[in-house]
C-alpha atoms as a PDB file:
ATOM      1  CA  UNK A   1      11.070   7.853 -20.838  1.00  0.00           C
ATOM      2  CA  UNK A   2      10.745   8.913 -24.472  1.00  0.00           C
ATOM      3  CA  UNK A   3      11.246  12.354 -24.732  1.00  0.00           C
ATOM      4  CA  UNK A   4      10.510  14.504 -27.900  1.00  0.00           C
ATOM      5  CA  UNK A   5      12.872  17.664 -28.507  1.00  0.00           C
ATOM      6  CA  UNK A   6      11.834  21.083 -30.352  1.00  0.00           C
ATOM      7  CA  UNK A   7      13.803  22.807 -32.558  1.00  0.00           C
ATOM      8  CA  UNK A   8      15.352  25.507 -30.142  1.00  0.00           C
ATOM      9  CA  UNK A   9      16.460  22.242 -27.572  1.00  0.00           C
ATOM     10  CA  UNK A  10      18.583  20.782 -30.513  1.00  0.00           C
ATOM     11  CA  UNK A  11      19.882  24.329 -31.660  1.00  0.00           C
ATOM     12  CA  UNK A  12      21.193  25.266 -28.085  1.00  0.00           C
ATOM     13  CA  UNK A  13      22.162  21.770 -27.841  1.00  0.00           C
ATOM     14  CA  UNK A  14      24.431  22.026 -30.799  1.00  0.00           C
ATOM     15  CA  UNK A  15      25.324  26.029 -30.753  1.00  0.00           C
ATOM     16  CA  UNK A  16      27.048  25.534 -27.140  1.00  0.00           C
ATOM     17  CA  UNK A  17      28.767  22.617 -25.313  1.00  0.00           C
ATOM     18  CA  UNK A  18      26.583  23.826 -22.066  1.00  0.00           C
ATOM     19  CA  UNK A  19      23.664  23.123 -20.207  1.00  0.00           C
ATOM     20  CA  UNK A  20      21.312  22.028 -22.967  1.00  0.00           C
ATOM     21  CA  UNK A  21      23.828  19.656 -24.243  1.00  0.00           C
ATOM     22  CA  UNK A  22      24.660  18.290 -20.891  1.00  0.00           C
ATOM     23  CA  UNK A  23      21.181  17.411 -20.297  1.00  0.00           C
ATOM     24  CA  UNK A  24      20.474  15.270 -23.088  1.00  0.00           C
ATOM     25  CA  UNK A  25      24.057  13.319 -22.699  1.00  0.00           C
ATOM     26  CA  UNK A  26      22.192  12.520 -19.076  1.00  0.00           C
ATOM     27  CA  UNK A  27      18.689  11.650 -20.559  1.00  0.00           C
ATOM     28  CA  UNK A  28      20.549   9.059 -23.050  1.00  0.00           C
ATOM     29  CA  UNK A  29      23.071   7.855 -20.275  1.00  0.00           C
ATOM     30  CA  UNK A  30      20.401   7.226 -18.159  1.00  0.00           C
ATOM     31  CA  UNK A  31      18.180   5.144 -20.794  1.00  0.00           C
ATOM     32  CA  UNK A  32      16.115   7.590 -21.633  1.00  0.00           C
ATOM     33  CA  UNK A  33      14.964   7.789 -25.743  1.00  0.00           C
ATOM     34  CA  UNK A  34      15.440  11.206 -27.440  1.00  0.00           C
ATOM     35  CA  UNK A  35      13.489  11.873 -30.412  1.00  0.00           C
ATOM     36  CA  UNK A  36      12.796  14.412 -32.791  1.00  0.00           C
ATOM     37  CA  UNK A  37      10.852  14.440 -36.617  1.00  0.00           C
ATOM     38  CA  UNK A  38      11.963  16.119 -40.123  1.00  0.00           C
ATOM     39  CA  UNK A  39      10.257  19.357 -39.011  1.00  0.00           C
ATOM     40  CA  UNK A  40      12.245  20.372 -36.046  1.00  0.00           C
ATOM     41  CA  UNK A  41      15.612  18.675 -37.671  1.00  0.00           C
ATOM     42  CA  UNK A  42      14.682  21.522 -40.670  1.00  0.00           C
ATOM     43  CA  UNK A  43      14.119  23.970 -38.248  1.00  0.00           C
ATOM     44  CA  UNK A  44      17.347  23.380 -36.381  1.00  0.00           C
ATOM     45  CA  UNK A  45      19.271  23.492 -39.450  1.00  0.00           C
ATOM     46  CA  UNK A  46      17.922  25.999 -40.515  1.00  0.00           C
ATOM     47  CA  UNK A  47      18.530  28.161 -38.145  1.00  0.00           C
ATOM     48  CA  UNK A  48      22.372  27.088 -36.981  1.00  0.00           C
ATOM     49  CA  UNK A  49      23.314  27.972 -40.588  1.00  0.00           C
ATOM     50  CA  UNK A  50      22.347  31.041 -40.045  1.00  0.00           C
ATOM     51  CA  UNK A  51      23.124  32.233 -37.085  1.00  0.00           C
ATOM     52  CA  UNK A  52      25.944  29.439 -35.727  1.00  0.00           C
ATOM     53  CA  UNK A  53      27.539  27.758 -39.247  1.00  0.00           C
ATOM     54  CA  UNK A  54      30.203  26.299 -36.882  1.00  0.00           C
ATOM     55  CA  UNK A  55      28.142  24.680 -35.039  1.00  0.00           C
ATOM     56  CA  UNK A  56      26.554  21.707 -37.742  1.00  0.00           C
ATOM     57  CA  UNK A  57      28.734  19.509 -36.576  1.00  0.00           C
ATOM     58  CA  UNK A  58      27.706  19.702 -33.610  1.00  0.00           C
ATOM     59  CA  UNK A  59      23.855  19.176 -34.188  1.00  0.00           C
ATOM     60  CA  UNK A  60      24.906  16.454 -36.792  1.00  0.00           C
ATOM     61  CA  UNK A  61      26.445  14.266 -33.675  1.00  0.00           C
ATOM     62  CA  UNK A  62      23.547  15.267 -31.362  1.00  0.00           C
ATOM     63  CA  UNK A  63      21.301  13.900 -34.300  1.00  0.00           C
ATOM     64  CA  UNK A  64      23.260  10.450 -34.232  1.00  0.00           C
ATOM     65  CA  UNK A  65      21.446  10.359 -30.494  1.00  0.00           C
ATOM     66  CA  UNK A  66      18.244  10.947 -32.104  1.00  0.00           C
ATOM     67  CA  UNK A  67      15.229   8.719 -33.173  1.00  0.00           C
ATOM     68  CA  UNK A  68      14.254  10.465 -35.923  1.00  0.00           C
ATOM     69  CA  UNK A  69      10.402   9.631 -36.842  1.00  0.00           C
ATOM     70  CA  UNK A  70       8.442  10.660 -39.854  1.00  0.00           C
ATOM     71  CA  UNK A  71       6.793  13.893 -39.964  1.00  0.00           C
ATOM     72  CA  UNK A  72       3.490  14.043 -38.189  1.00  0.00           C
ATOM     73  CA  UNK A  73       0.357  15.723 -39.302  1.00  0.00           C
ATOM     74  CA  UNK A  74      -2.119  18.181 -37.512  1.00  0.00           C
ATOM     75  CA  UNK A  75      -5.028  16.178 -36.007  1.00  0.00           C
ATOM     76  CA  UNK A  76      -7.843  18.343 -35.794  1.00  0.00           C
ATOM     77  CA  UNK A  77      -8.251  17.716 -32.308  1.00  0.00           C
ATOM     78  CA  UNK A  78      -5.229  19.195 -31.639  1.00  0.00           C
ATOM     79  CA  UNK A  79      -6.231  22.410 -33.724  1.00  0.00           C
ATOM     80  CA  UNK A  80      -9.753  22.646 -32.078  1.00  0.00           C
ATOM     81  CA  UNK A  81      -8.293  22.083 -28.840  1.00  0.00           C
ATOM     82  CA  UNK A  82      -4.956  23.699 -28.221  1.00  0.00           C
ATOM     83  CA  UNK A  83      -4.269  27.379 -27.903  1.00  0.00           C
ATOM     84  CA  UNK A  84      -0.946  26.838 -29.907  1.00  0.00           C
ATOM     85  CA  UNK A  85       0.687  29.067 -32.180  1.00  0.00           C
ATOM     86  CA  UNK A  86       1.029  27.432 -35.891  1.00  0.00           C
ATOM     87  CA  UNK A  87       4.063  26.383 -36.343  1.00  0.00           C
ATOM     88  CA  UNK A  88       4.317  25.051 -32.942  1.00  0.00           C
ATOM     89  CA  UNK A  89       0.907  22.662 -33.605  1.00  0.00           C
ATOM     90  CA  UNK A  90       3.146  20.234 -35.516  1.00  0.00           C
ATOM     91  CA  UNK A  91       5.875  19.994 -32.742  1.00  0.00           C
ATOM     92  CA  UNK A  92       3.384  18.796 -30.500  1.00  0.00           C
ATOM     93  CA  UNK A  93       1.457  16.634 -32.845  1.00  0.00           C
ATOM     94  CA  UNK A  94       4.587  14.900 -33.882  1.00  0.00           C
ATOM     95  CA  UNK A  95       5.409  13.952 -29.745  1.00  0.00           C
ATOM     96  CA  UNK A  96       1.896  13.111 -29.385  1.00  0.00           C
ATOM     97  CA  UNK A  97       1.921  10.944 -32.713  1.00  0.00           C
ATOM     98  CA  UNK A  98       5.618   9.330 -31.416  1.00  0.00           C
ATOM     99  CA  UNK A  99       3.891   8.212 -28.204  1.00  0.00           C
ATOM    100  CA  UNK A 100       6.318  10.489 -26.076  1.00  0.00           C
ATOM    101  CA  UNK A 101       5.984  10.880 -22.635  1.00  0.00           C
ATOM    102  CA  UNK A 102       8.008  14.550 -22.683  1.00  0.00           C
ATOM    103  CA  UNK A 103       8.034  17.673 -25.048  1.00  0.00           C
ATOM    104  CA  UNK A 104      11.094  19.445 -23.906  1.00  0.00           C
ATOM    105  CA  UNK A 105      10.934  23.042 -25.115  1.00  0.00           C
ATOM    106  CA  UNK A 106      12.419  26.275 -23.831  1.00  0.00           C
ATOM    107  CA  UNK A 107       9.938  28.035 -26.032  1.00  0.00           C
ATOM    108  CA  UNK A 108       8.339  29.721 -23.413  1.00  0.00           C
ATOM    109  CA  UNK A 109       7.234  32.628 -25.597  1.00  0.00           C
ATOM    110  CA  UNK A 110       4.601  29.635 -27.345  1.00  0.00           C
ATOM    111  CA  UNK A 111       4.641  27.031 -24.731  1.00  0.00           C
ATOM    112  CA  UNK A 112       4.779  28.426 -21.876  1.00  0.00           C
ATOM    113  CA  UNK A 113       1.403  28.543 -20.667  1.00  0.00           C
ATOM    114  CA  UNK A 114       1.607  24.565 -21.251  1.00  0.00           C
ATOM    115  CA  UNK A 115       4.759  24.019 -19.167  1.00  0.00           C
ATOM    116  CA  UNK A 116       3.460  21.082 -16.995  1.00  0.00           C
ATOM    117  CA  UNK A 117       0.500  20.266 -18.680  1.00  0.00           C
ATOM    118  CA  UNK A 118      -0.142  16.874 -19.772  1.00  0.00           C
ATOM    119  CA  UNK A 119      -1.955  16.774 -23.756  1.00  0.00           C
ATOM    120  CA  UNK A 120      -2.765  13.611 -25.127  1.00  0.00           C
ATOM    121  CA  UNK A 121      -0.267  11.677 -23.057  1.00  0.00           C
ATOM    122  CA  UNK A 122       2.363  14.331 -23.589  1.00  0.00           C
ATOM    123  CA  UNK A 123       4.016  16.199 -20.520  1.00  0.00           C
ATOM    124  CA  UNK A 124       5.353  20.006 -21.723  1.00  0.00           C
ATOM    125  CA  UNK A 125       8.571  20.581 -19.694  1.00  0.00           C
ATOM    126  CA  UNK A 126      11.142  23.548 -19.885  1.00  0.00           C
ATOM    127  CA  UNK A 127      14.609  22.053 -19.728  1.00  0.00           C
ATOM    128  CA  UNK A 128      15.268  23.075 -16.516  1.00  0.00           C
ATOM    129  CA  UNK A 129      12.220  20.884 -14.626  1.00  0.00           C
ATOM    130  CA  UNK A 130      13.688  18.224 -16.402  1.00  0.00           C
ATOM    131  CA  UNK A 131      17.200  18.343 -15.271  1.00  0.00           C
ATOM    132  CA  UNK A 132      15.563  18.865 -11.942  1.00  0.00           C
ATOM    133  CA  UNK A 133      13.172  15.333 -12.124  1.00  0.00           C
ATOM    134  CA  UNK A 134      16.605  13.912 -13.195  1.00  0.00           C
ATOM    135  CA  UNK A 135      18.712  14.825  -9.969  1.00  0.00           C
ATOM    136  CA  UNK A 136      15.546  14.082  -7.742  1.00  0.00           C
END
């Protein structure tokens, strides 16, 4: 499974050694691809250096586990289509664009409404019903 991560997954990924972080050591253990563009990588960074400095390290390694693909535009589909805030569009362009199966997000503020929803080949998934499709 190719799974795209947003911003916040890589941030609580890299800001604590807990859950988050657990469950993409099991996606890549268990062959699974994680990937992630320039735009949530920014984003990430971004926002560890100012809130969690210690913890770029951390996201630096997590990165090393990372497919990093090129930053993916807004398809006008998608913008017609897709009751998305805007800076969320691009996250989901840029799975769509990869050819993921999975957007994991715990954005559930923007995404929620789309957990479980499949757009353009895309699944939307909160951490936590992955994890659970993992331990099925």
């Amino acid at each position: 499974m190719r799974v795209f991560l947003d911003a916040n997954i890589l941030f609580s990924a890299a800001k604590s050694d807990g859950a988050v972080r657990e469950l993409l050591s099991l996606l890549v253990d268990g062959g699974h691809e994680l990937w992630a563009d320039g735009y949530v990588v920014e984003e990430s960074r971004r926002n560890i250096a100012l809130k969690a400095p210690d913890s770029l390290e951390a996201l630096a390694a997590i990165l090393g586990r990372v497919t990093l693909g090129s930053i993916a535009g807004l398809d006008a589909e998608l913008n017609a289509s897709i009751a998305l805030a805007e800076k969320d569009r691009p996250v989901l362009a840029a799975a769509i664009r990869h050819r993921c199966d999975v957007l994991i997000t715990g954005d559930r503020l923007h995404f929620g409404a789309l957990y479980g929803k499949v757009i353009e080949g895309v699944e939307i998934l909160a951490p936590a019903a992955v994890a659970a499709r993992l331990i099925r």
